[in-house]
Protein backbone atom coordinates (compact mmCIF):
# COMPACT_ATOMS: atom_id res chain seq x y z
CA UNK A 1 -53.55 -158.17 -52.56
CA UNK A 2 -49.96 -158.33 -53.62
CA UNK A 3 -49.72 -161.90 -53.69
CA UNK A 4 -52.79 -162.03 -56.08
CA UNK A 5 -51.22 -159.29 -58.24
CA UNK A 6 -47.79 -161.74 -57.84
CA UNK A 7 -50.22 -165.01 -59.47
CA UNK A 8 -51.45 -162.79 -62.03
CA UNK A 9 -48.21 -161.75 -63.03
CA UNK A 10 -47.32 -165.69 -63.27
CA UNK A 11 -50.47 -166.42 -64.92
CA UNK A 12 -50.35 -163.71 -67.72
CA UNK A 13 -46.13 -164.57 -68.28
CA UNK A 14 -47.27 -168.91 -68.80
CA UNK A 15 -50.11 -167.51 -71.35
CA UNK A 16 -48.17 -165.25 -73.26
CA UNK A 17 -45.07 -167.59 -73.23
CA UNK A 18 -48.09 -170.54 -74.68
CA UNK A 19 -48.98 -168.14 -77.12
CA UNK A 20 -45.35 -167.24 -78.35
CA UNK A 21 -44.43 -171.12 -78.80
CA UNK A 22 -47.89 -172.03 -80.82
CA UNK A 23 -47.84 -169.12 -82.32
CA UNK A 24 -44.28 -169.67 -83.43
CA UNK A 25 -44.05 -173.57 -83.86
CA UNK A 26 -41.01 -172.79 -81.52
CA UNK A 27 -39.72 -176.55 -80.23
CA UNK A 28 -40.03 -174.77 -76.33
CA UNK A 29 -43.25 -175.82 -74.26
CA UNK A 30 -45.03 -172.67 -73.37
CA UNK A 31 -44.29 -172.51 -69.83
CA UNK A 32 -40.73 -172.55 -70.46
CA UNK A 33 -41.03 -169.43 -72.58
CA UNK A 34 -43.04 -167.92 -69.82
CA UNK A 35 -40.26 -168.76 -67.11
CA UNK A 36 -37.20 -166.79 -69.32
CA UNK A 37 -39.81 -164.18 -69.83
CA UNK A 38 -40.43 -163.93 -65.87
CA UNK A 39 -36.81 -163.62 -65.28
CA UNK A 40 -36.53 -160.70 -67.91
CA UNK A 41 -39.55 -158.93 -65.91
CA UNK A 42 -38.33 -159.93 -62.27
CA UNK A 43 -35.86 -156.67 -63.20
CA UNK A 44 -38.79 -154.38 -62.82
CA UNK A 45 -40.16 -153.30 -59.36
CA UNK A 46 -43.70 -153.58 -60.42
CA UNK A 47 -43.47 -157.30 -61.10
CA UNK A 48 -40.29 -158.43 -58.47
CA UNK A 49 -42.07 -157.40 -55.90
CA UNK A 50 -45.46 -158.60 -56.09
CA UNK A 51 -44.12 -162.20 -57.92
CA UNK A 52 -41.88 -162.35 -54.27
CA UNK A 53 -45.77 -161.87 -52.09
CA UNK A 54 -46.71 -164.85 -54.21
CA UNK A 55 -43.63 -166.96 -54.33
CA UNK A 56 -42.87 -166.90 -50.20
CA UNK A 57 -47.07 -167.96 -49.93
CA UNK A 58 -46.72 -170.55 -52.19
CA UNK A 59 -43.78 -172.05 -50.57
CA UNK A 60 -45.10 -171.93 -46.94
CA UNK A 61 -47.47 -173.90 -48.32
CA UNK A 62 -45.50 -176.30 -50.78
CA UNK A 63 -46.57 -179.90 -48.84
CA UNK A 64 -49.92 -179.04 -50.38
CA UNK A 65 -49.09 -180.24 -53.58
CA UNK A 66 -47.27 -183.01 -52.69
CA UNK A 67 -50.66 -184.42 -51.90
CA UNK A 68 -51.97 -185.24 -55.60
CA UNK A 69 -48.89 -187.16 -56.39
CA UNK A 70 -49.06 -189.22 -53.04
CA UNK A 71 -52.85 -189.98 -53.65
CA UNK A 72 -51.70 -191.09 -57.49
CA UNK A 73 -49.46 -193.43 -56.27
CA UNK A 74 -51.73 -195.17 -53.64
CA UNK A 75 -54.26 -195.45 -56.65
CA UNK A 76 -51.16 -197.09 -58.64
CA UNK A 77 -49.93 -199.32 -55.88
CA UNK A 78 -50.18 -202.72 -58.49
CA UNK A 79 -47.88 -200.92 -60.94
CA UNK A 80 -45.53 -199.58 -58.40
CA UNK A 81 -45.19 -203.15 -57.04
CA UNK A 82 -45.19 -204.75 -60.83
CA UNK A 83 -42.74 -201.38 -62.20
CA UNK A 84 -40.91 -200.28 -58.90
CA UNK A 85 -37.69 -201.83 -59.44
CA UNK A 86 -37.23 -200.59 -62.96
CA UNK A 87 -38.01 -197.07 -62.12
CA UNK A 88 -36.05 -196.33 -59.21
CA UNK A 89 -32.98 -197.85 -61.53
CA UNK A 90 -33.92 -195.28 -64.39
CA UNK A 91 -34.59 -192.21 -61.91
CA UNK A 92 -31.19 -193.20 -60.19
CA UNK A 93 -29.40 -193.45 -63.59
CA UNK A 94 -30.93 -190.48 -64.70
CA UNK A 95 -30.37 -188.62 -61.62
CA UNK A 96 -26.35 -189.41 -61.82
CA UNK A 97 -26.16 -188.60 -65.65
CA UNK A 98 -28.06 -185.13 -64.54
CA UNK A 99 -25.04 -184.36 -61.80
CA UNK A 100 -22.41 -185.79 -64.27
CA UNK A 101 -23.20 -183.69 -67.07
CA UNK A 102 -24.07 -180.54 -65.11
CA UNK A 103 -20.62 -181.03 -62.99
CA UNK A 104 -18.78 -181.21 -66.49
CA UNK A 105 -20.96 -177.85 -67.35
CA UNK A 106 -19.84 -176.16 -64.50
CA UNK A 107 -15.79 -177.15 -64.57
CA UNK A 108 -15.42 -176.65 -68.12
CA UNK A 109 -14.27 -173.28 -68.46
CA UNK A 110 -11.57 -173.91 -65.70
CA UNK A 111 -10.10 -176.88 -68.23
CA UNK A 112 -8.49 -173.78 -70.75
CA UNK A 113 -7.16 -172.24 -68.38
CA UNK A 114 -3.17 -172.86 -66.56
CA UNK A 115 -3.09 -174.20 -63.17
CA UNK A 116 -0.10 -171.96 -62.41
């Protein structure tokens, strides 16, 4: 019953968060919204702990939604073969820009300070 209550939770924080960015014009998708306004709520019992039921049963069974994108690729075999190059280039350049630019994130407040 707690893992339910956990998906509602979820469910209710992705609608209002979609409401709050149409309702807004704000230039954030919906869900995103709905994922800052989980992390505000995860400080309250009454949502941490139910959201936690829901998160560890969703994860147990993570390999279950792997299955979608493996079936959409053996549907799109002919454009993997015609495209496959070029996109494991683009998801490997994108990939290293990702690391670069979150490494330089991370180390920049440590480049003001004295390395006595």
């Amino acid at each position: 019953m707690q893992g339910l209550r956990g998906l509602a939770w979820l469910l209710v924080l992705q609608s209002i968060g979609e409401v709050l960015s149409r309702g807004l014009s704000l230039p954030l998708p919906g869900p995103v919204l709905g994922l800052v306004l989980l992390l505000a709520a995860l400080n309250f019992d009454i949502v941490r702990e139910p959201v936690a039921e829901c998160a560890g049963f969703l994860l147990s069974h993570l390999s279950l939604l792997f299955v979608p994108v493996g079936v959409g690729v053996m549907t799109h075999l002919a454009l993997l073969a015609q495209y496959g190059g070029r996109m494991l280039f683009v998801i490997a350049i994108s990939t290293w820009i990702g690391l670069a630019v979150t490494a330089t994130v991370l180390y920049w407040p440590d480049r003001g300070r004295s390395q006595d």
